[in-house]
C-alpha atoms as a PDB file:
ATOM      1  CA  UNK A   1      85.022  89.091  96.047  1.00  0.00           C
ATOM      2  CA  UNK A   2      87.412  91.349  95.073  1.00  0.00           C
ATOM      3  CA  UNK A   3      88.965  93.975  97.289  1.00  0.00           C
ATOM      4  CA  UNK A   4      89.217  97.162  95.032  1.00  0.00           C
ATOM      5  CA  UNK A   5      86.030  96.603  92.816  1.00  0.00           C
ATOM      6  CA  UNK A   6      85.064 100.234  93.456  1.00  0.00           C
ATOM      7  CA  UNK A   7      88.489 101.920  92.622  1.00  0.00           C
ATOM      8  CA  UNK A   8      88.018  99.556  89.560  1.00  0.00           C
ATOM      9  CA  UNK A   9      85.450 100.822  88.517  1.00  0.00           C
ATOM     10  CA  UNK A  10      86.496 104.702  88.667  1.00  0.00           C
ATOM     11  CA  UNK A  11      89.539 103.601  86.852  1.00  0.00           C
ATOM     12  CA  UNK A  12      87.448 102.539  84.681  1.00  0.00           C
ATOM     13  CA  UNK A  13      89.368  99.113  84.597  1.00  0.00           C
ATOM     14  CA  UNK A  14      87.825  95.407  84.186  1.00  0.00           C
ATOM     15  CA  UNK A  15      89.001  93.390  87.700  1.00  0.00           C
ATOM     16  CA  UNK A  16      90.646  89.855  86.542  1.00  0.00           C
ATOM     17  CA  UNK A  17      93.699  88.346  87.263  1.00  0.00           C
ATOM     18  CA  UNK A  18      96.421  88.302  84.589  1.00  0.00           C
ATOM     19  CA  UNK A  19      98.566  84.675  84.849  1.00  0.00           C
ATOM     20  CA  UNK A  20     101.553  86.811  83.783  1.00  0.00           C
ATOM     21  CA  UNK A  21     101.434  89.388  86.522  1.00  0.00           C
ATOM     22  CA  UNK A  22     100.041  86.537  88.934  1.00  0.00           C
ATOM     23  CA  UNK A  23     103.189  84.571  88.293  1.00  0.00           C
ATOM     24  CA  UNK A  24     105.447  87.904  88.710  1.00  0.00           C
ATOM     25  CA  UNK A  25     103.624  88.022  92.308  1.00  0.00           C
ATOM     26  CA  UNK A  26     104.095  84.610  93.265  1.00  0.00           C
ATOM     27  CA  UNK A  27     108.163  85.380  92.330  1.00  0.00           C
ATOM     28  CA  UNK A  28     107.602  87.800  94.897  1.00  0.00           C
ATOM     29  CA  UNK A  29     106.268  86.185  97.403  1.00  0.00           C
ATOM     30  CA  UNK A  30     109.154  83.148  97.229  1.00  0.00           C
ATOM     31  CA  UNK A  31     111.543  85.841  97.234  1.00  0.00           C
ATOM     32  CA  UNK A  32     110.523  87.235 100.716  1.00  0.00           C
ATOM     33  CA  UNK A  33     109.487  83.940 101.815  1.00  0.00           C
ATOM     34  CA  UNK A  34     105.357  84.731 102.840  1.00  0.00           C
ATOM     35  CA  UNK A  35     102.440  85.483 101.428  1.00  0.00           C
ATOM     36  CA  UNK A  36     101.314  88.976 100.556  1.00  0.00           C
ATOM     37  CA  UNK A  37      98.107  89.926 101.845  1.00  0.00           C
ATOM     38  CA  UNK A  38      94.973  89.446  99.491  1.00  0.00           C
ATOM     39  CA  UNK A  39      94.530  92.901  98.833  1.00  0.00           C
ATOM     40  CA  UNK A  40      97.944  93.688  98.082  1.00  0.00           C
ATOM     41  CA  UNK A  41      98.189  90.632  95.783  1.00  0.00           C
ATOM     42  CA  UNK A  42      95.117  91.074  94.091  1.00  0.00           C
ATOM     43  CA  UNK A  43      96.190  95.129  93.171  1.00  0.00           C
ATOM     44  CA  UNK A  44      99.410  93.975  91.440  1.00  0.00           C
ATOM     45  CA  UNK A  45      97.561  90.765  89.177  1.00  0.00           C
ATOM     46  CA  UNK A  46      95.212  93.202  88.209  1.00  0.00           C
ATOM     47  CA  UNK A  47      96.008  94.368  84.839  1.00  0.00           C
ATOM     48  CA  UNK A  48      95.975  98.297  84.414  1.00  0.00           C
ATOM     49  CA  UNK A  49      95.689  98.768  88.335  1.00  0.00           C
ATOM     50  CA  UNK A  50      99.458 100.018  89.659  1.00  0.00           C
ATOM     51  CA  UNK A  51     100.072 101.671  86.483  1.00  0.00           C
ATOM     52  CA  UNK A  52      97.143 103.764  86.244  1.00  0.00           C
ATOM     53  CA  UNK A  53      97.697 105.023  89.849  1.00  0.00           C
ATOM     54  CA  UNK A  54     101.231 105.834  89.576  1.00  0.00           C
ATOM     55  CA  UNK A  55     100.824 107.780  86.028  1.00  0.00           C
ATOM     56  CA  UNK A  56      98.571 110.118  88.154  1.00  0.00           C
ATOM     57  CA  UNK A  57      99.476 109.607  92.087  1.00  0.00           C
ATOM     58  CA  UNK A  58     102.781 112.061  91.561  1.00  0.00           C
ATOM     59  CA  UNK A  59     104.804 110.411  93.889  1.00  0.00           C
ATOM     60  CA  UNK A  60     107.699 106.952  93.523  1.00  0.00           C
ATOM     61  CA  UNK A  61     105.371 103.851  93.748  1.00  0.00           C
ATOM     62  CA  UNK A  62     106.821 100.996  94.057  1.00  0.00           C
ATOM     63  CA  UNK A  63     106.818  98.298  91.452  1.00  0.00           C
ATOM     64  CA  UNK A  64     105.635  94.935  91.777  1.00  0.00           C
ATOM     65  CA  UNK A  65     109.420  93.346  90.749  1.00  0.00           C
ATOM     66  CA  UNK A  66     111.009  95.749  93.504  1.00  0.00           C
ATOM     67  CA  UNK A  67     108.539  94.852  96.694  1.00  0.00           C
ATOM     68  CA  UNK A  68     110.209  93.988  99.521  1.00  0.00           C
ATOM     69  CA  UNK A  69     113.359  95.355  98.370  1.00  0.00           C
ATOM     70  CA  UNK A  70     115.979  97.865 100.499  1.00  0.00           C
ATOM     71  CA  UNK A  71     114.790 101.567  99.282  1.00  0.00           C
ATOM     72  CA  UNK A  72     117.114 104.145 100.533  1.00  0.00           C
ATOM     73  CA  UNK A  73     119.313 101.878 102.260  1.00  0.00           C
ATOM     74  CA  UNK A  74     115.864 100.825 104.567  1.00  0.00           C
ATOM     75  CA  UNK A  75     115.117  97.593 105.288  1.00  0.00           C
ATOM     76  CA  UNK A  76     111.501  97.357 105.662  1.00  0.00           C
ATOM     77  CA  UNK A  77     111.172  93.975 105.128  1.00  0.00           C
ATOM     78  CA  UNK A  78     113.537  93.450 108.288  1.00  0.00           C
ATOM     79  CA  UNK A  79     110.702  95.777 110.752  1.00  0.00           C
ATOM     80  CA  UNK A  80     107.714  93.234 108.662  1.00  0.00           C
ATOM     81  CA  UNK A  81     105.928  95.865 106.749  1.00  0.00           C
ATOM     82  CA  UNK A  82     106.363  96.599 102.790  1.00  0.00           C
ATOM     83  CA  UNK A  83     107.026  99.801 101.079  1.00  0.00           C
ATOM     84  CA  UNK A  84     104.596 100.821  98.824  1.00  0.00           C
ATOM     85  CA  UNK A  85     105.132 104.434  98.144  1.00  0.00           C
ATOM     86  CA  UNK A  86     107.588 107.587  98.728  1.00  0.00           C
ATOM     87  CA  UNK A  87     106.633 111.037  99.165  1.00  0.00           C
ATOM     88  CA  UNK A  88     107.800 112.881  95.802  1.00  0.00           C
ATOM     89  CA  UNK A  89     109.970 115.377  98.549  1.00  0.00           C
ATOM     90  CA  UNK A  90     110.892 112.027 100.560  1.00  0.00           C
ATOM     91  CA  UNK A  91     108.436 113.714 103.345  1.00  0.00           C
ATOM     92  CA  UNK A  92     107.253 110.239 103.823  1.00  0.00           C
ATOM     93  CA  UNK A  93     106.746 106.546 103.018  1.00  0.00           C
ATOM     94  CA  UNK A  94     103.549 104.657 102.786  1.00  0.00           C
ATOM     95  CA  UNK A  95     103.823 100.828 104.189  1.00  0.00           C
ATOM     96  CA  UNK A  96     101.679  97.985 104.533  1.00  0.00           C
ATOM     97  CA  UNK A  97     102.242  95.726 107.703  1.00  0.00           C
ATOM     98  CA  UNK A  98     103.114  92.123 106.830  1.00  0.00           C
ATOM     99  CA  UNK A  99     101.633  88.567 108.216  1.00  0.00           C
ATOM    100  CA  UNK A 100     104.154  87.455 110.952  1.00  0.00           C
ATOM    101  CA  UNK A 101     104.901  83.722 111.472  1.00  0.00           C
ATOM    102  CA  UNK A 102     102.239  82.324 114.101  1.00  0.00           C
ATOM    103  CA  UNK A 103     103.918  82.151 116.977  1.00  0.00           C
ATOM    104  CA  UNK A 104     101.528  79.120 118.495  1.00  0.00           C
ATOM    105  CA  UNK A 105     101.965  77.116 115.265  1.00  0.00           C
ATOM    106  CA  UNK A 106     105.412  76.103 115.920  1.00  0.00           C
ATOM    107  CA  UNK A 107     105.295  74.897 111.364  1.00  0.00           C
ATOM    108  CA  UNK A 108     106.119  78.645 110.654  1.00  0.00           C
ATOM    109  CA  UNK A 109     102.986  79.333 108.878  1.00  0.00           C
ATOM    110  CA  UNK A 110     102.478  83.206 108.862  1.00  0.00           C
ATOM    111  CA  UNK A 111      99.513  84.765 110.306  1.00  0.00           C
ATOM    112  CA  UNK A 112      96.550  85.660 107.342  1.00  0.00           C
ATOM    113  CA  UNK A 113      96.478  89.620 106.955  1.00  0.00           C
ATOM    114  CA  UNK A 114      93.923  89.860 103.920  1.00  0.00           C
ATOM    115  CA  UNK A 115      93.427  93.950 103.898  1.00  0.00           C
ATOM    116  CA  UNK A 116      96.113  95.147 106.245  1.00  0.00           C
ATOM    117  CA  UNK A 117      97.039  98.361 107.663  1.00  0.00           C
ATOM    118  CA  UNK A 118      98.655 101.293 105.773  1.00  0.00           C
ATOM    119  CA  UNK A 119     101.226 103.479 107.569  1.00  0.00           C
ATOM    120  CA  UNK A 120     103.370 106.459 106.918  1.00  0.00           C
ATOM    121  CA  UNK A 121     107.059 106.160 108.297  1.00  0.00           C
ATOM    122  CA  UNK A 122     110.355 108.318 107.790  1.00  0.00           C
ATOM    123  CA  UNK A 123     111.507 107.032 104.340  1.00  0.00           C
ATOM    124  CA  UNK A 124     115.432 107.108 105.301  1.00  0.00           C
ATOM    125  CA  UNK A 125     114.647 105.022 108.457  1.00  0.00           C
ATOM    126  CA  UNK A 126     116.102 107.983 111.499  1.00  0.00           C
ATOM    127  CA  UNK A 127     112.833 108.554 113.058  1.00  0.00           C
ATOM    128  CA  UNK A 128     111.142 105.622 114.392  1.00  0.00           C
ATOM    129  CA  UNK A 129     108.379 107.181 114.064  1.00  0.00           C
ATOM    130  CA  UNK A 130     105.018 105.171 112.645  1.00  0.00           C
ATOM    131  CA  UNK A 131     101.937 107.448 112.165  1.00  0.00           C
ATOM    132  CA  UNK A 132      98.197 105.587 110.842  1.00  0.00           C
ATOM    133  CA  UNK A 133      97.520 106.961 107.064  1.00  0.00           C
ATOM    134  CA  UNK A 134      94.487 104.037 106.297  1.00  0.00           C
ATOM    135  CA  UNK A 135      92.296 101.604 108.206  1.00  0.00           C
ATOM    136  CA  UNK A 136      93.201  98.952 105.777  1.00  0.00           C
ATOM    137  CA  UNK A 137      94.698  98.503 101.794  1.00  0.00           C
ATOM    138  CA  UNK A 138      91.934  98.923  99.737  1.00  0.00           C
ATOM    139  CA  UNK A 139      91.003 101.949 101.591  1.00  0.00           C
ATOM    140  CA  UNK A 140      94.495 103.974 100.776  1.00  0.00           C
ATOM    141  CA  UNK A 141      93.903 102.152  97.351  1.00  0.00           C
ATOM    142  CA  UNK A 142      90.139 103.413  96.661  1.00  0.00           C
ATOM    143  CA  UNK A 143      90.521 107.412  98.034  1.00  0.00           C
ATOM    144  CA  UNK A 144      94.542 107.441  95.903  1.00  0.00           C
ATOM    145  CA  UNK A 145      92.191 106.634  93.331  1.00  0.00           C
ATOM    146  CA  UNK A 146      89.299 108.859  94.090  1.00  0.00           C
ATOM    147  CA  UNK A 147      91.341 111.968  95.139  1.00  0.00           C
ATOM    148  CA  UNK A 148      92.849 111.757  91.543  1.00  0.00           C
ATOM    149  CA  UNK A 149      89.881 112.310  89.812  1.00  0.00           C
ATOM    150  CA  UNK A 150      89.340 115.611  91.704  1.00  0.00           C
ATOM    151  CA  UNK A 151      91.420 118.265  89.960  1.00  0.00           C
ATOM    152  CA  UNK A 152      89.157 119.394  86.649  1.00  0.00           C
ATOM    153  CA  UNK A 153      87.727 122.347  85.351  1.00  0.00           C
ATOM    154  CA  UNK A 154      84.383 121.948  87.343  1.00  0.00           C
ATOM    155  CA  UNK A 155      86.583 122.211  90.885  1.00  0.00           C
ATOM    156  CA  UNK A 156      86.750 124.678  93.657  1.00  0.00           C
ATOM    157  CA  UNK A 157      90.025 124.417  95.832  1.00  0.00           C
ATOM    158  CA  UNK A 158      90.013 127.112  98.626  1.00  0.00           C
ATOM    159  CA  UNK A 159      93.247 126.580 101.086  1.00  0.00           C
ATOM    160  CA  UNK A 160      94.176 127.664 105.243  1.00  0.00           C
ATOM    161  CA  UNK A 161      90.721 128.512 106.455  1.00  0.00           C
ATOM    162  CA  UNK A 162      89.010 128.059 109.724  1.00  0.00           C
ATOM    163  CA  UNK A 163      86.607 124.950 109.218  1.00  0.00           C
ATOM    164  CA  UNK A 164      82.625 126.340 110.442  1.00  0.00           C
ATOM    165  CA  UNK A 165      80.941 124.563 113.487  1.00  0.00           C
ATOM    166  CA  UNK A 166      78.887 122.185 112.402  1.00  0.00           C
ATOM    167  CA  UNK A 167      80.255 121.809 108.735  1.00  0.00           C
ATOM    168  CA  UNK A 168      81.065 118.040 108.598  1.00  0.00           C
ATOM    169  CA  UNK A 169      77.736 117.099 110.276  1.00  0.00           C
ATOM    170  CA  UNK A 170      75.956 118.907 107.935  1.00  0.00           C
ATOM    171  CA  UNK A 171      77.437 117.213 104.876  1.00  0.00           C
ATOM    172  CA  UNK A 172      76.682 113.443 106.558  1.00  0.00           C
ATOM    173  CA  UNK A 173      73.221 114.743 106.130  1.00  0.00           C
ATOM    174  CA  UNK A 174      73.636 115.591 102.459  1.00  0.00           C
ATOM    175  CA  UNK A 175      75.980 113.216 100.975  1.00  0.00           C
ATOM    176  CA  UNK A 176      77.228 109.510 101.860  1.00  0.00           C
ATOM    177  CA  UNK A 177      80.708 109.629 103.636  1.00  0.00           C
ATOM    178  CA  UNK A 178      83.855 108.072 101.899  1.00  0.00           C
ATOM    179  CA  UNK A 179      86.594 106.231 103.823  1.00  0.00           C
ATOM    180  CA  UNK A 180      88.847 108.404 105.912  1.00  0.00           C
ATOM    181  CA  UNK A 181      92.931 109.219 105.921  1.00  0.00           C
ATOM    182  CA  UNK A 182      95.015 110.246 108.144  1.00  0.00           C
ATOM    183  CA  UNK A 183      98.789 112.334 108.957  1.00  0.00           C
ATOM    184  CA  UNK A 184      98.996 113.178 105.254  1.00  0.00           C
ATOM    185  CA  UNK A 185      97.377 115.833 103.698  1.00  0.00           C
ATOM    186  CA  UNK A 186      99.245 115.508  99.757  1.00  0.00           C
ATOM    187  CA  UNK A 187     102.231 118.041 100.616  1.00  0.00           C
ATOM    188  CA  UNK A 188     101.905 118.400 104.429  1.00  0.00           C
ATOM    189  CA  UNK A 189     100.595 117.089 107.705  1.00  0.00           C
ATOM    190  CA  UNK A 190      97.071 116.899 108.734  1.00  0.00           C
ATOM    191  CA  UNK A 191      94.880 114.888 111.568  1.00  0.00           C
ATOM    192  CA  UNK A 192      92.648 113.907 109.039  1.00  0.00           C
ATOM    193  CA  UNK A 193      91.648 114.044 105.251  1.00  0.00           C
ATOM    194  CA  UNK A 194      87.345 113.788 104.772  1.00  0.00           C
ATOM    195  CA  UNK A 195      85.540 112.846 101.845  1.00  0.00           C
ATOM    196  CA  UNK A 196      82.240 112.909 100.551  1.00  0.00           C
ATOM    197  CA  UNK A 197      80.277 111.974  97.350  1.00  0.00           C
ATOM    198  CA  UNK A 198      77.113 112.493  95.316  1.00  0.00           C
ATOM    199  CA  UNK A 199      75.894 115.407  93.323  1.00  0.00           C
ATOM    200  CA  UNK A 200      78.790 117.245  94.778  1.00  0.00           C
ATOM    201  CA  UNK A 201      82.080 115.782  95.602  1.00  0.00           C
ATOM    202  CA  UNK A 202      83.809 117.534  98.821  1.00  0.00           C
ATOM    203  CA  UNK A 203      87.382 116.581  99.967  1.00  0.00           C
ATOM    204  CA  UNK A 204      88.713 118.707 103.109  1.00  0.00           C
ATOM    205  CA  UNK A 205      92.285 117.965 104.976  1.00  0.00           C
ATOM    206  CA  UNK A 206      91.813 118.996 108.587  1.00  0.00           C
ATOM    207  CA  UNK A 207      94.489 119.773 111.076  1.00  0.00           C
ATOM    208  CA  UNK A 208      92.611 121.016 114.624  1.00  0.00           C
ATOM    209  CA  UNK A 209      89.612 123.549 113.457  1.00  0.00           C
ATOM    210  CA  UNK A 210      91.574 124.927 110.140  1.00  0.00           C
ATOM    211  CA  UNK A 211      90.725 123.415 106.811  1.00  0.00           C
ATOM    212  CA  UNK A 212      94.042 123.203 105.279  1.00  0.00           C
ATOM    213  CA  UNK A 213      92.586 122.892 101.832  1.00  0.00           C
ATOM    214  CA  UNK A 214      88.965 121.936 100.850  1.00  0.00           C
ATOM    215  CA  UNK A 215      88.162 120.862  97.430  1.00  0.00           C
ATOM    216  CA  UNK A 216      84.451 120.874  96.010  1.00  0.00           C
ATOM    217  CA  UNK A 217      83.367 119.057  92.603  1.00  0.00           C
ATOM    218  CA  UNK A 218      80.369 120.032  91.000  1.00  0.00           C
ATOM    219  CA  UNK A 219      79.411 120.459  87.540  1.00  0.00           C
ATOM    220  CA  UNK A 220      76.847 123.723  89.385  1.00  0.00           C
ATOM    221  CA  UNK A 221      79.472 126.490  90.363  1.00  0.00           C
ATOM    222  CA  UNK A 222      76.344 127.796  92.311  1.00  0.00           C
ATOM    223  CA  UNK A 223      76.612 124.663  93.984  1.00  0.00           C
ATOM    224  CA  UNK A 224      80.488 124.690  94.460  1.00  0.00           C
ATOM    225  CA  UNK A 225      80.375 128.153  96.373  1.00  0.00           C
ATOM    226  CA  UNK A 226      77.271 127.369  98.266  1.00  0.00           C
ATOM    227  CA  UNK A 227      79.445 124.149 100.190  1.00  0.00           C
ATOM    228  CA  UNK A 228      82.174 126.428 100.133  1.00  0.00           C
ATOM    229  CA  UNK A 229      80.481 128.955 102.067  1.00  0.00           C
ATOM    230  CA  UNK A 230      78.822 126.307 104.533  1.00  0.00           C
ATOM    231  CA  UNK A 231      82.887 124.897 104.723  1.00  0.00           C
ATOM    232  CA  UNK A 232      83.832 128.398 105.927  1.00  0.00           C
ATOM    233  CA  UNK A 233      85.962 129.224 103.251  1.00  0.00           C
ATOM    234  CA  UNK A 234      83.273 131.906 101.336  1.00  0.00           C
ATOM    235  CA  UNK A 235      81.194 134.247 102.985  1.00  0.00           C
END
């Protein structure tokens, strides 16, 4: 099994795991003193994987060699979650929750966290506050990776406009439903960002009833205005 074998495969990327970045991990993981979670293992022994995303993700990823390391003066390690990623405006920080020691074990074995959570937190540590970006990992892996591919020549980005009634059922009807983010919409806040894929692809960021931005991929630009128009954003 391997976690990300559909971001994989839109990065176009073969998934096996190189013994030169596995042992780089495993330095890692003695360093902190646990295991990282098999997702977030597998991502960083994969050869190609964190590169690709952060030549395209525009934001300060964080290597392999520096997880679990102070950023900013922050010591995430100390509140159990890694830092994967800053905001390029240091709006935000993306971190994965780490396995805790089991606290009925009394050996200090950690507690397994294969695909954990993925928050966004203040990156210089003020505001305690914790907001949910991604169910899981390999979901804030797989739609990085899929909202990447969206900007091209064949896409229709219309921004700030009321979302219609009725819009998002409509496209469960027509196209399969991709994994859902939340809080963070690329440059600003949101409740939520949807996805959807198929003949066209459709990405919308949604704060209350107002499409901050929707994006629509299709190589038809009859088809691009017609979802635009059923998004509310074309009349």
């Amino acid at each position: 099994m391997w976690w990300h074998a559909d971001a994989y495969r839109l990065m176009g990327l073969e998934p096996i795991a190189d013994p030169t970045l596995s042992a780089r991990v495993e330095a890692v993981e003695r360093r902190l003193g646990r295991p990282l979670p098999a997702a977030v293992r597998e991502w960083f022994v994969t050869p190609g994987a964190a590169p690709w995303l952060a030549d395209r993700r525009g934001n300060l990823m964080v290597s392999c060699d520096r997880l679990g390391e102070p950023l900013d003066g922050v010591d995430h390690l100390a509140r159990n979650e890694l830092a994967i990623e800053t905001d390029s405006q240091y709006c935000c920080r993306w971190v994965v929750r780490l396995p805790r020691p089991d606290p009925t074990d009394g050996t200090g074995r950690f507690v397994a966290l294969e695909d954990p959570l993925v928050d966004l937190v203040d990156p210089e540590g003020k505001v305690q506050l914790v907001q949910r970006y991604a169910d899981c990992f390999s979901t804030y892996v797989f739609t990085s990776v899929w909202d990447a591919h969206l900007p091209n020549a064949n896409s229709d980005w219309q921004f700030d406009h009321p979302l219609r009634p009725g819009a998002l059922s409509e496209l469960r009807r027509r196209y399969p439903e991709l994994p859902t983010t939340y809080s963070w919409a690329g440059n600003q806040g949101c409740d939520a960002m949807f996805r959807f894929d198929g003949e066209a692809k459709v990405l919308i960021a949604l704060a209350g009833e107002t499409a901050l931005y929707s994006a629509v991929v299709a190589q038809s630009e009859k088809l691009r205005s017609a979802i635009q128009v059923l998004l509310g954003a074309k009349h």
